[in-house]
Protein backbone atom coordinates (compact mmCIF):
# COMPACT_ATOMS: atom_id res chain seq x y z
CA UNK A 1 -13.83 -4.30 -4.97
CA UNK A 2 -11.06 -1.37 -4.56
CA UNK A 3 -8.04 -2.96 -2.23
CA UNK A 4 -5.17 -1.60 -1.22
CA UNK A 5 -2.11 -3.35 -1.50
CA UNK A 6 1.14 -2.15 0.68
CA UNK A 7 4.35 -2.09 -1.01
CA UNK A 8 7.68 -0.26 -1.43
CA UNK A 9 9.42 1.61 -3.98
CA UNK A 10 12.02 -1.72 -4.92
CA UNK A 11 8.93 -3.57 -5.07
CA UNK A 12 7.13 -0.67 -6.68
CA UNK A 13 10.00 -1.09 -9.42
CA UNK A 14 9.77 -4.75 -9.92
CA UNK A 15 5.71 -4.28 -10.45
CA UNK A 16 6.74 -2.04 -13.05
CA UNK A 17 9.10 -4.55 -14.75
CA UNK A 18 7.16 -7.68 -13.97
CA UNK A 19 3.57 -6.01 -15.19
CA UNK A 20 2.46 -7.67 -12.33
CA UNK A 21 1.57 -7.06 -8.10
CA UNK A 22 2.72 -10.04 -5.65
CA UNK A 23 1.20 -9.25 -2.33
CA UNK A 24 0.61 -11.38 0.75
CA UNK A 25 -2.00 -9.35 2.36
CA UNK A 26 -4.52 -6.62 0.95
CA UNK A 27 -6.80 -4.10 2.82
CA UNK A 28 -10.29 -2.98 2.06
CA UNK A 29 -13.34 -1.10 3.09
CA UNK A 30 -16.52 -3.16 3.80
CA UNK A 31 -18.76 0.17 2.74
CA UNK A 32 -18.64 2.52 0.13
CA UNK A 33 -18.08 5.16 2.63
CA UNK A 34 -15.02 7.11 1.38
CA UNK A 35 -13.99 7.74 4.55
CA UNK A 36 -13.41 3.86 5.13
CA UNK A 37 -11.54 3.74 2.63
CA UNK A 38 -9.03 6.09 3.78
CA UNK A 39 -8.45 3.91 6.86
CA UNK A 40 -8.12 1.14 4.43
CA UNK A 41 -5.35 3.02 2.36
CA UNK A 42 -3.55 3.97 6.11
CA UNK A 43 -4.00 0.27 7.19
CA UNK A 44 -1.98 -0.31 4.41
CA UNK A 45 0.24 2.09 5.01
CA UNK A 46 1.11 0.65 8.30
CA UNK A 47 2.08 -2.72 6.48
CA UNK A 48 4.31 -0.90 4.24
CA UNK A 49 6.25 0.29 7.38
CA UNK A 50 6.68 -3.14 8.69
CA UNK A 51 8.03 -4.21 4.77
CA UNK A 52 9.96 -1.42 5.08
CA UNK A 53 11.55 -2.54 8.61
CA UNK A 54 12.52 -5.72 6.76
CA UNK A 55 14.44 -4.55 3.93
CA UNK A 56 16.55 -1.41 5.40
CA UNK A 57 18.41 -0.86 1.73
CA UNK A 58 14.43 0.43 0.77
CA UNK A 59 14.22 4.18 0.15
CA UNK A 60 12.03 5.14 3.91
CA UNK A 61 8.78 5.87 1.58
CA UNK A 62 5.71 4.12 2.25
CA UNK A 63 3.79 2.90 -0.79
CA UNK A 64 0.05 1.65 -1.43
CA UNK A 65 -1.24 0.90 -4.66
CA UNK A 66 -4.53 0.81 -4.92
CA UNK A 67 -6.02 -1.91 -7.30
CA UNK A 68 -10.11 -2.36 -8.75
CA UNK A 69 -10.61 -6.39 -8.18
CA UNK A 70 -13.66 -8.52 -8.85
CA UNK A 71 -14.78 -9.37 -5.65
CA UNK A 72 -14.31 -13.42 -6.35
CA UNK A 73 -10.74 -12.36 -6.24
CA UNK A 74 -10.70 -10.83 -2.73
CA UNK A 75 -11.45 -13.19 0.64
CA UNK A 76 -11.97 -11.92 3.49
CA UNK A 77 -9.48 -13.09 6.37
CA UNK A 78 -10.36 -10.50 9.44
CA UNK A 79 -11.25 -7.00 10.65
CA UNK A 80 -8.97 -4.94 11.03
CA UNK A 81 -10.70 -2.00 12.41
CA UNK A 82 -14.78 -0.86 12.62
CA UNK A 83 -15.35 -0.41 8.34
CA UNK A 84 -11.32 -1.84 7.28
CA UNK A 85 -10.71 -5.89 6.80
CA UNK A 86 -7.98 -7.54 6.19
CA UNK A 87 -8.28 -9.49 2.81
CA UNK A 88 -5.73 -12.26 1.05
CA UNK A 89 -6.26 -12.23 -2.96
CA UNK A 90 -6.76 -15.33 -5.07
CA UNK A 91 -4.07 -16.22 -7.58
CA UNK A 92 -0.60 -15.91 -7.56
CA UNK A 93 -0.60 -11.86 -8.52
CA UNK A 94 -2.53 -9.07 -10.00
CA UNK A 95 -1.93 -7.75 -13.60
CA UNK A 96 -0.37 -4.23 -13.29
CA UNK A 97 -3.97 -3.44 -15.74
CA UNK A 98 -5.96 -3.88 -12.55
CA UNK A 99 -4.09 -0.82 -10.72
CA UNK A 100 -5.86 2.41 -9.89
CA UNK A 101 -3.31 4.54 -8.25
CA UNK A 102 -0.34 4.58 -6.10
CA UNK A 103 -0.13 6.97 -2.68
CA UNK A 104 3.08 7.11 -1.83
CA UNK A 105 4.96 9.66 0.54
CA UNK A 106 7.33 12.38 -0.19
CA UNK A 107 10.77 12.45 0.13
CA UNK A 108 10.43 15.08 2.98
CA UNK A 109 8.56 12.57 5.24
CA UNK A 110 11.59 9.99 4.70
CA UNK A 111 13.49 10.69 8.44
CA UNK A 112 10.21 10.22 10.02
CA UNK A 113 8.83 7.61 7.73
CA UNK A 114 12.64 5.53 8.92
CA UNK A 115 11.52 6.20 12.67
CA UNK A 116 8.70 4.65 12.03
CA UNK A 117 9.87 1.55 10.62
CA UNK A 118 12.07 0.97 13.12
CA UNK A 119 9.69 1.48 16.06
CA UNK A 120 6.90 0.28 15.91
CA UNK A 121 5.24 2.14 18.49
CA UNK A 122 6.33 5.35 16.82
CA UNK A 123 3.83 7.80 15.82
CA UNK A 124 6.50 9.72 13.67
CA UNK A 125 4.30 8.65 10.51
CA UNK A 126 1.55 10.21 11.68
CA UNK A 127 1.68 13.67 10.34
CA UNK A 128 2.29 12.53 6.80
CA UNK A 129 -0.10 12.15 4.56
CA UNK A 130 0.78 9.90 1.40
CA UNK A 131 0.56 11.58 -2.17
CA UNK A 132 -1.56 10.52 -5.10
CA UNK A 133 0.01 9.00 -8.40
CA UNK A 134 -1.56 8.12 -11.40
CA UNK A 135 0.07 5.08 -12.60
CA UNK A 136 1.58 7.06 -15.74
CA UNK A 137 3.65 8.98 -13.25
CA UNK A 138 5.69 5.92 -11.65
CA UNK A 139 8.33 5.39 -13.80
CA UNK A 140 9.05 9.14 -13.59
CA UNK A 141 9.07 9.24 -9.54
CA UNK A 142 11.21 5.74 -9.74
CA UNK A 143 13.84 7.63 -12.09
């Protein structure tokens, strides 16, 4: 099963270090469409703003790695919209091997990424559309 798993870029670091993803809450698409999982990716997205809201010292990026999981590792613990649920993954963390990718925004988006995370009613994140990373490429962007 692909998830997405919200982050941000200290935690993004530590991932590196550790080899390893800690993450209370996942998101996933419950059809292959590709267009569900976009709204899985941005459902994650708005969990990285309210992460970001509780650490203020993080850089105002939203992050989402997205992570290929057997399915025995993924339960299912609510909708949260028509194709996106809400999943919690079995174990303590995921081995940085299981990563896809990481979507992340650019700097440019970081004034309205922080208006975001501080309201969250805002719709300042809106227009800002997170970037693809290969996970070769993450060490470089966290440099």
């Amino acid at each position: 099963m692909y998830v997405f798993l919200p982050s941000t870029l200290p935690a993004l670091a530590t991932v590196l270090d550790e080899g390893r993803v800690r993450v209370p809450v996942a998101f996933a698409a419950d059809t292959d469409d590709e267009e569900a999982e976009y709204e899985a990716m941005y459902a994650a997205a708005e969990e990285s703003l309210r992460l970001l809201a509780q650490d203020p010292a993080a850089p105002r990026r939203r992050v989402v790695l997205a992570a290929n999981l057997a399915d025995h590792l993924v339960e299912e613990e609510g909708r949260q919209g028509p194709d996106v649920v809400r999943v919690r993954i079995t174990g303590e963390s995921i081995p940085y091997k299981r990563l896809a990718s990481a979507h992340i925004d650019d700097e440019a988006a970081a004034p309205d990424i922080a208006e975001a995370a501080a309201d969250p009613d805002s719709d300042a994140a809106d227009g800002h559309e997170l970037m693809w990373y290969a996970l070769q490429e993450l060490r470089h962007l966290l440099a």
